[in-house]
Protein backbone atom coordinates (compact mmCIF):
# COMPACT_ATOMS: atom_id res chain seq x y z
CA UNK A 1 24.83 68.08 -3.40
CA UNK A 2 25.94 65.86 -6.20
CA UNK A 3 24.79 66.22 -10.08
CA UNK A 4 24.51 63.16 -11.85
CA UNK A 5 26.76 61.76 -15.09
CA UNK A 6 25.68 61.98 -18.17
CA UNK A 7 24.82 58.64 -20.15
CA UNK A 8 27.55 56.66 -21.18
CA UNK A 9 26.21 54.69 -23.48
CA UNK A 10 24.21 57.01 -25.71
CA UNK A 11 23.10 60.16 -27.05
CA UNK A 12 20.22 61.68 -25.06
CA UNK A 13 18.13 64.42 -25.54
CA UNK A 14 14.60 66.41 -23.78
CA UNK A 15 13.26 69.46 -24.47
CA UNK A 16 10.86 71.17 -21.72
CA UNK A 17 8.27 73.55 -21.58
CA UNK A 18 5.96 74.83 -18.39
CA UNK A 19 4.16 77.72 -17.67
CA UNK A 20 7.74 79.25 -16.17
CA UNK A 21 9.86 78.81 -19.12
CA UNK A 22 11.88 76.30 -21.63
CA UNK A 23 14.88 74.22 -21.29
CA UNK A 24 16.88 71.32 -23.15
CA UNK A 25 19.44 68.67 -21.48
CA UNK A 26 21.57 66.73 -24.20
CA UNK A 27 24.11 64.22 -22.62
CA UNK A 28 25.86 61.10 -24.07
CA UNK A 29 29.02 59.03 -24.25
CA UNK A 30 32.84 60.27 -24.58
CA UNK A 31 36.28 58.32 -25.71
CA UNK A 32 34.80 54.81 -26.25
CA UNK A 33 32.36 55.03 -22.84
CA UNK A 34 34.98 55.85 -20.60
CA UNK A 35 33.63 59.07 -19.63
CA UNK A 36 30.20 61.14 -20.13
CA UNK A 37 29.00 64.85 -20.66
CA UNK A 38 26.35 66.97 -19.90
CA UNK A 39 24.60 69.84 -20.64
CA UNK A 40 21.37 71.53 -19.39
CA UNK A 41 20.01 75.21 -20.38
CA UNK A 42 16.77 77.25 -18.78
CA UNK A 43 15.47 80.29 -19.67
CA UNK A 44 12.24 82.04 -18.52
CA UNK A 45 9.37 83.73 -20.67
CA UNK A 46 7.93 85.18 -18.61
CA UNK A 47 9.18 88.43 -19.54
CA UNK A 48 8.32 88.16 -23.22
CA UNK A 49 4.43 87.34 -22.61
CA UNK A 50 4.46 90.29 -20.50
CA UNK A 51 5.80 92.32 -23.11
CA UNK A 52 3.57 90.92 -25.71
CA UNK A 53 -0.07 92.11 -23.79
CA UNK A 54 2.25 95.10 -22.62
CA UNK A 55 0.85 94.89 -18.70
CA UNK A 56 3.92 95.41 -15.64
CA UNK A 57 6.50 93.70 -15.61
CA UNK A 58 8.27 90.36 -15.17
CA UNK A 59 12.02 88.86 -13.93
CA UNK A 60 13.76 87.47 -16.73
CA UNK A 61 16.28 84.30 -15.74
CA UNK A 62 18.26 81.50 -16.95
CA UNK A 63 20.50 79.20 -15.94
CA UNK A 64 23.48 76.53 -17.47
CA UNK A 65 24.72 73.95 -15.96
CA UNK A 66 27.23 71.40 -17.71
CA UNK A 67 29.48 68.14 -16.26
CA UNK A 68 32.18 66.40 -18.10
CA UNK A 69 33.36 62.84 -16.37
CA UNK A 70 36.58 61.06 -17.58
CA UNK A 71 37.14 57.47 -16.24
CA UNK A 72 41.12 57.49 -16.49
CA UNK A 73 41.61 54.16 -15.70
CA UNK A 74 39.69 51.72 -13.04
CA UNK A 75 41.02 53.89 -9.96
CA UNK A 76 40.87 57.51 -11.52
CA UNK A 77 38.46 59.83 -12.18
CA UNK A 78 38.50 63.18 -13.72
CA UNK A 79 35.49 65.27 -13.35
CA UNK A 80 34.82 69.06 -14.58
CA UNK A 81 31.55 70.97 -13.70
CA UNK A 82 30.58 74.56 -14.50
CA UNK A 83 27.14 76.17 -12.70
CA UNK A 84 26.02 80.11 -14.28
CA UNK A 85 22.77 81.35 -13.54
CA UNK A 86 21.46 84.71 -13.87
CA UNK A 87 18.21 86.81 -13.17
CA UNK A 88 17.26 90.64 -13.53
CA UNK A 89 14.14 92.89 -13.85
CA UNK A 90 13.52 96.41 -13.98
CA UNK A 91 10.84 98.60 -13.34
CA UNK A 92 10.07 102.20 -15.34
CA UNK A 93 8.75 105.01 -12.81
CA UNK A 94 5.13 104.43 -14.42
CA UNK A 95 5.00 100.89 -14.01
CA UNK A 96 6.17 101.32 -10.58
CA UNK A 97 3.16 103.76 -9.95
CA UNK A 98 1.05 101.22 -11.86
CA UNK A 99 1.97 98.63 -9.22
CA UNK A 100 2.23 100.50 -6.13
CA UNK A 101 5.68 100.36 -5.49
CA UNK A 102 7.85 102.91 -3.48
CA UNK A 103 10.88 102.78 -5.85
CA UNK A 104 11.39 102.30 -9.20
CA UNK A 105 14.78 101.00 -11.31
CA UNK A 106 16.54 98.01 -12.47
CA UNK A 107 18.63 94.97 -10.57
CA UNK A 108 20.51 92.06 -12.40
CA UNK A 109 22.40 89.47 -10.61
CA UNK A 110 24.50 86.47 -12.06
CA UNK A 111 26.58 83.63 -10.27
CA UNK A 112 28.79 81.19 -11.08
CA UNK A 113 30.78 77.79 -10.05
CA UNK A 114 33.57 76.23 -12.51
CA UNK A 115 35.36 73.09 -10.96
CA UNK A 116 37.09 70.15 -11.22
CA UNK A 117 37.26 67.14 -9.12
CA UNK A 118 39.72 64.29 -9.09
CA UNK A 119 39.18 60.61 -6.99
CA UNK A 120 41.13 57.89 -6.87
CA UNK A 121 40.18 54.56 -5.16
CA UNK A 122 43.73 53.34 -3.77
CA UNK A 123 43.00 50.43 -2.51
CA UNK A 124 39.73 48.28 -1.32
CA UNK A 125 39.23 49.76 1.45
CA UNK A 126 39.76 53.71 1.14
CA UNK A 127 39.75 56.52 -1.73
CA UNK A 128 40.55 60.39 -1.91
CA UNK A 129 38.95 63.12 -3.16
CA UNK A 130 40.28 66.59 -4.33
CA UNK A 131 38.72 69.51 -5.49
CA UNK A 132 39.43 72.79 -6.57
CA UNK A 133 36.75 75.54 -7.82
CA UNK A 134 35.91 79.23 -8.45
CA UNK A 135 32.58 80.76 -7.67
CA UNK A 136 31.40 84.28 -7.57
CA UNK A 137 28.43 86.29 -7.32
CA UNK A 138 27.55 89.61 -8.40
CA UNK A 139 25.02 92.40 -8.27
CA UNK A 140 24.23 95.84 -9.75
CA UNK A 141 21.27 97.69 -8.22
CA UNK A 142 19.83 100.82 -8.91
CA UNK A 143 16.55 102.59 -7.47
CA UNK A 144 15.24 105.83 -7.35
CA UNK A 145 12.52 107.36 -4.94
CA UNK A 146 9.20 107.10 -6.76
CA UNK A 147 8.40 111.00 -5.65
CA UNK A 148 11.37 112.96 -5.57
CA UNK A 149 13.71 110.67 -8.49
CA UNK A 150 16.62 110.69 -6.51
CA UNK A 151 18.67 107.68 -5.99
CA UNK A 152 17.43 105.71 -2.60
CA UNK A 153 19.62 102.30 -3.29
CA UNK A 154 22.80 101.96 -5.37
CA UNK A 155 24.59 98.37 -4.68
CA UNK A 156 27.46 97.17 -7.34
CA UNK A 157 29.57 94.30 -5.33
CA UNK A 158 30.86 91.31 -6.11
CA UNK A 159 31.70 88.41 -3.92
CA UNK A 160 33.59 85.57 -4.80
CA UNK A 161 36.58 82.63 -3.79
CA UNK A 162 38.83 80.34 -5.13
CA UNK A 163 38.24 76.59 -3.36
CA UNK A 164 40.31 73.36 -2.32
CA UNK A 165 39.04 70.73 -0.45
CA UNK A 166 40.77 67.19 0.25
CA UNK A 167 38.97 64.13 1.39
CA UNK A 168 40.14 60.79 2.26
CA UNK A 169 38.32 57.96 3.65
CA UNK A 170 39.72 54.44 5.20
CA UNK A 171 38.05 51.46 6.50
CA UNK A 172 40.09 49.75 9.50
CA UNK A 173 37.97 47.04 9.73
CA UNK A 174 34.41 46.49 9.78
CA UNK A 175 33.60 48.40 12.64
CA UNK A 176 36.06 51.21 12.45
CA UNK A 177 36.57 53.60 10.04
CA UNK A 178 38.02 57.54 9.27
CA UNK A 179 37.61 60.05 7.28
CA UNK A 180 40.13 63.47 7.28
CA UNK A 181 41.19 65.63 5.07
CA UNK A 182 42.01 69.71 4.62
CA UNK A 183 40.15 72.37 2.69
CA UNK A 184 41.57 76.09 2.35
CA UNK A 185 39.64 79.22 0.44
CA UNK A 186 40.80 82.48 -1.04
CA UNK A 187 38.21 84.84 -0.85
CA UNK A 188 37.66 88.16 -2.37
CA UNK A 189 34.68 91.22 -2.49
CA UNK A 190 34.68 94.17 -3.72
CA UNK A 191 31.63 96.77 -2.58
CA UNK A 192 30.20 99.77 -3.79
CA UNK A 193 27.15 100.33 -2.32
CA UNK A 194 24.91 103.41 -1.33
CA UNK A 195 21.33 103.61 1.20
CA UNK A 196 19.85 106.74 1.31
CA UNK A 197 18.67 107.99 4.52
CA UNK A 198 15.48 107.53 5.49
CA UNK A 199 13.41 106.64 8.22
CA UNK A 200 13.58 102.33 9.96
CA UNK A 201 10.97 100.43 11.51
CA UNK A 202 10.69 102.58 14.83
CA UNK A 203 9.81 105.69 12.96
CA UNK A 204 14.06 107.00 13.39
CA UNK A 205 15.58 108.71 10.74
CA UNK A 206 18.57 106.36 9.78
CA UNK A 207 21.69 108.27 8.56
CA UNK A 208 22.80 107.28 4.61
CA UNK A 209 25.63 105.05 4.20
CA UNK A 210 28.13 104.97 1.65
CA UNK A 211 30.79 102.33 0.90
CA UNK A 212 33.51 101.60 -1.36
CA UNK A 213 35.86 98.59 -0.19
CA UNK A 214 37.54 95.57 -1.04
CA UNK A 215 38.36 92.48 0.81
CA UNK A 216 41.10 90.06 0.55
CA UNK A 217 41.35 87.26 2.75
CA UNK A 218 41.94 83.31 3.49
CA UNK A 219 40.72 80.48 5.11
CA UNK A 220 42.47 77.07 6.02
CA UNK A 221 40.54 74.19 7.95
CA UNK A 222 41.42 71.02 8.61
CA UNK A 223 39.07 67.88 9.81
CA UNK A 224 39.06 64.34 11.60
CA UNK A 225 36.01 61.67 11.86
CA UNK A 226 36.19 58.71 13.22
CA UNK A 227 33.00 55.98 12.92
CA UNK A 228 32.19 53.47 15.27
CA UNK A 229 30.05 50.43 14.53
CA UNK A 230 30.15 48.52 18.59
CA UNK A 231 26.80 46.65 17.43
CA UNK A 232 24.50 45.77 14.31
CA UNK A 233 22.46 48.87 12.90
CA UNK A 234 24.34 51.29 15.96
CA UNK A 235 26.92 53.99 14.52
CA UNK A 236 28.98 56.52 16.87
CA UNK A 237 30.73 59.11 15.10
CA UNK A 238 33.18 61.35 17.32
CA UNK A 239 34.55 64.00 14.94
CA UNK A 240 36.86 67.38 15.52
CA UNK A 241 37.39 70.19 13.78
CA UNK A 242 39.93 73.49 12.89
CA UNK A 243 39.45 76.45 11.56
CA UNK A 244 41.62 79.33 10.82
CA UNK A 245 40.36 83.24 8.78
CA UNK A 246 43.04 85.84 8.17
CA UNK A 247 39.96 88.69 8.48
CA UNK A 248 40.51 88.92 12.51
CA UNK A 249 43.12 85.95 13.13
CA UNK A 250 40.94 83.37 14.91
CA UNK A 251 41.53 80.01 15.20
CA UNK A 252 39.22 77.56 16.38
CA UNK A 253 38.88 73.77 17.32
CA UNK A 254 35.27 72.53 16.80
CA UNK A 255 34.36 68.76 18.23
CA UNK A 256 31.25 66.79 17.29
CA UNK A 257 29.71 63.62 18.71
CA UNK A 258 26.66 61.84 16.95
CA UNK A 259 25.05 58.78 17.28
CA UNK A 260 22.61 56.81 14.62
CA UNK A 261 20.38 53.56 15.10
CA UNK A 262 19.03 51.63 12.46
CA UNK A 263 15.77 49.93 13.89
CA UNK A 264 14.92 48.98 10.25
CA UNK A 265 15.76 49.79 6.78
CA UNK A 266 13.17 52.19 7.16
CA UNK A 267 13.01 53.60 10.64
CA UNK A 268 16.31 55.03 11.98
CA UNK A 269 17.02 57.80 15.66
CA UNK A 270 19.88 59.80 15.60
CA UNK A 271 21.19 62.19 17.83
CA UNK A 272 24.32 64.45 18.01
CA UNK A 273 25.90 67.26 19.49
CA UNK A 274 28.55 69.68 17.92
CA UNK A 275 29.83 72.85 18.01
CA UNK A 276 30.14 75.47 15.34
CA UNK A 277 31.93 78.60 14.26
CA UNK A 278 31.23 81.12 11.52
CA UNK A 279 33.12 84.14 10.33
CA UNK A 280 30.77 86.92 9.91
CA UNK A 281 29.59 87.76 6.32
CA UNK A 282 31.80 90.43 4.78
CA UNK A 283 29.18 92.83 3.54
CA UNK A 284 28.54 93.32 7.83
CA UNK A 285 31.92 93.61 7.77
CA UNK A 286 32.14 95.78 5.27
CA UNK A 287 30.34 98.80 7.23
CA UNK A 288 32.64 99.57 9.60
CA UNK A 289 36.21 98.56 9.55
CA UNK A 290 35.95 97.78 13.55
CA UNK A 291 33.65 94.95 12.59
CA UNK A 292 36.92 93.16 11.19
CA UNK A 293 37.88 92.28 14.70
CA UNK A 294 34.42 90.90 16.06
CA UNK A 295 34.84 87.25 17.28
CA UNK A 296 33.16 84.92 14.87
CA UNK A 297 29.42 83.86 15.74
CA UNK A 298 28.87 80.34 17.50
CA UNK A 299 26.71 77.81 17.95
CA UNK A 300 26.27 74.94 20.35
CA UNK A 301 23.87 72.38 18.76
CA UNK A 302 22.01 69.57 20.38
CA UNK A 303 19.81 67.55 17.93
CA UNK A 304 17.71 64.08 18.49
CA UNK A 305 15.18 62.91 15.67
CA UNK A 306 14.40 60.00 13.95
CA UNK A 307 13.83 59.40 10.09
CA UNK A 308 11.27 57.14 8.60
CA UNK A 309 11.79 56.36 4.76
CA UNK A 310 7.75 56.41 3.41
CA UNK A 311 8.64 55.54 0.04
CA UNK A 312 11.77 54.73 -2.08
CA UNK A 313 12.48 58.29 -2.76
CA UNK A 314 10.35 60.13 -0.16
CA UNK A 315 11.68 60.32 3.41
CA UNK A 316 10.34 61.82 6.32
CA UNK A 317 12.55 63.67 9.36
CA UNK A 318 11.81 64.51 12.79
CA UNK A 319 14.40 66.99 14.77
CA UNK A 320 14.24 68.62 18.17
């Protein structure tokens, strides 16, 4: 996913307004058009209209997003981007009676990204890219039993890591090219949850569980592609990967093998192969401190489909 510069030549400005809520982007030039900023700001209603006919409830969210982009010289580029978003809604024990629901209380949640980006072209043929970020997410949850009052779900945590990636791209020639680089994480949660007992789907009574933990762990990875072009509109892409997570000390070597032909600029079949390896998320791992040394899950993908571009910005895909 990439967000888009602001407008270098020119102060811009919209206001919006829908049924869901109201927002403003503003944008324009920096230091003589050599860079651009951005900034974009949401917020719902939702909740206020509710509270002006005074009938249930409504979530109340909003969301900023803003990208600076310095142009350094020809070759370098500076680029800073911050992401926050954040919801909540809460429910008294009459309006959850009102509305039929088992449990009444309040949940909030907020998340944020804050980054910076740096690429320079070094030559005609090949540029890096490096990256380093923070992002976190966080939760506070509170509900009590609509009959009895007493707490059923209490869940506080926060998750979170600091990011680097590293990207660097080379053409050999015009039908063979590589891309490599590295990318590393720090990653921290902290948990303080509690589930009442009570009983699950098959009608057992499920024990309550209580947990107060924190994680600390890292994550290094490394990556090599190289692109094949042995005939017009026919691309081969053979591609390994390693990983490495301090949480049970597993390595891993992943290879991948794809293959794309372009029939037309608007018809194209691909197919690949590849497999993949994921650490498991740390609120499963959180339960039990056995779960630290399961094996990662993985997954052995085989794909073939075709894409078919229908319009200039519409595109439709086919996988099996």
């Amino acid at each position: 996913m990439e967000f888009r510069d602001g407008n270098t030549d020119e102060f811009d400005m919209q206001l919006d307004m829908s049924m869901a809520g109201v927002g403003a982007i503003m944008e324009g030039p920096i230091s003589n058009h050599k860079g651009s900023w951005l900034m974009s700001a949401r917020r719902s209603y939702l909740d206020l209209v509710v509270d002006a006919i005074d009938t249930g409830t409504a979530p109340r969210y909003g969301d900023i997003h803003g990208k600076l982009t310095y142009d350094i010289n020809p070759r370098h580029r500076l680029s800073f981007l911050t992401l926050y978003g954040r919801s909540d809604i809460g429910f008294s024990k009459q309006e959850a009676i009102d509305s039929g629901q088992p449990s009444f209380g309040e949940f909030a949640a907020q998340q944020n990204t804050v980054g910076m980006n740096w690429r320079w072209l070094w030559s005609n043929k090949g540029y890096s890219k490096a990256s380093l970020s923070h992002s976190f997410i966080c939760s506070d949850r509170d509900f009590n039993n609509i009959i009895t009052s007493e707490l059923q779900i209490h869940n506080d945590y926060l998750e979170g890591a600091v990011n680097f990636r590293n990207l660097n791209y080379f053409q050999i020639s015009k039908t063979n090219r590589v891309e490599f680089g590295v990318d590393g994480a720090y990653n921290f949660a902290d948990y303080d949850y509690y589930y009442a007992s009570d009983l699950n789907r098959l009608g057992q009574m499920q024990p309550a569980l209580t947990v107060d933990n924190s994680f600390r762990s890292t994550r290094i990875g490394g990556y090599f592609s190289y692109m094949w072009y042995p005939v017009n509109h026919l691309m081969m892409n053979w591609g390994v990967r390693g990983d490495y997570n301090s949480i049970n000390g597993k390595y891993h070597t992943s290879p991948r093998l794809s293959a794309t032909w372009q029939v037309s600029p608007l018809l194209s079949f691909n197919a690949a192969i590849g497999e993949f390896y994921q650490t498991l998320p740390t609120f499963i791992i959180s339960q039990d401190a056995a779960n630290e040394n399961l094996d990662d899950t993985r997954a052995l993908h085989y794909v073939v489909g075709c894409d078919y571009l229908l319009t200039a910005d519409t595109k439709m895909s086919i996988k099996l």
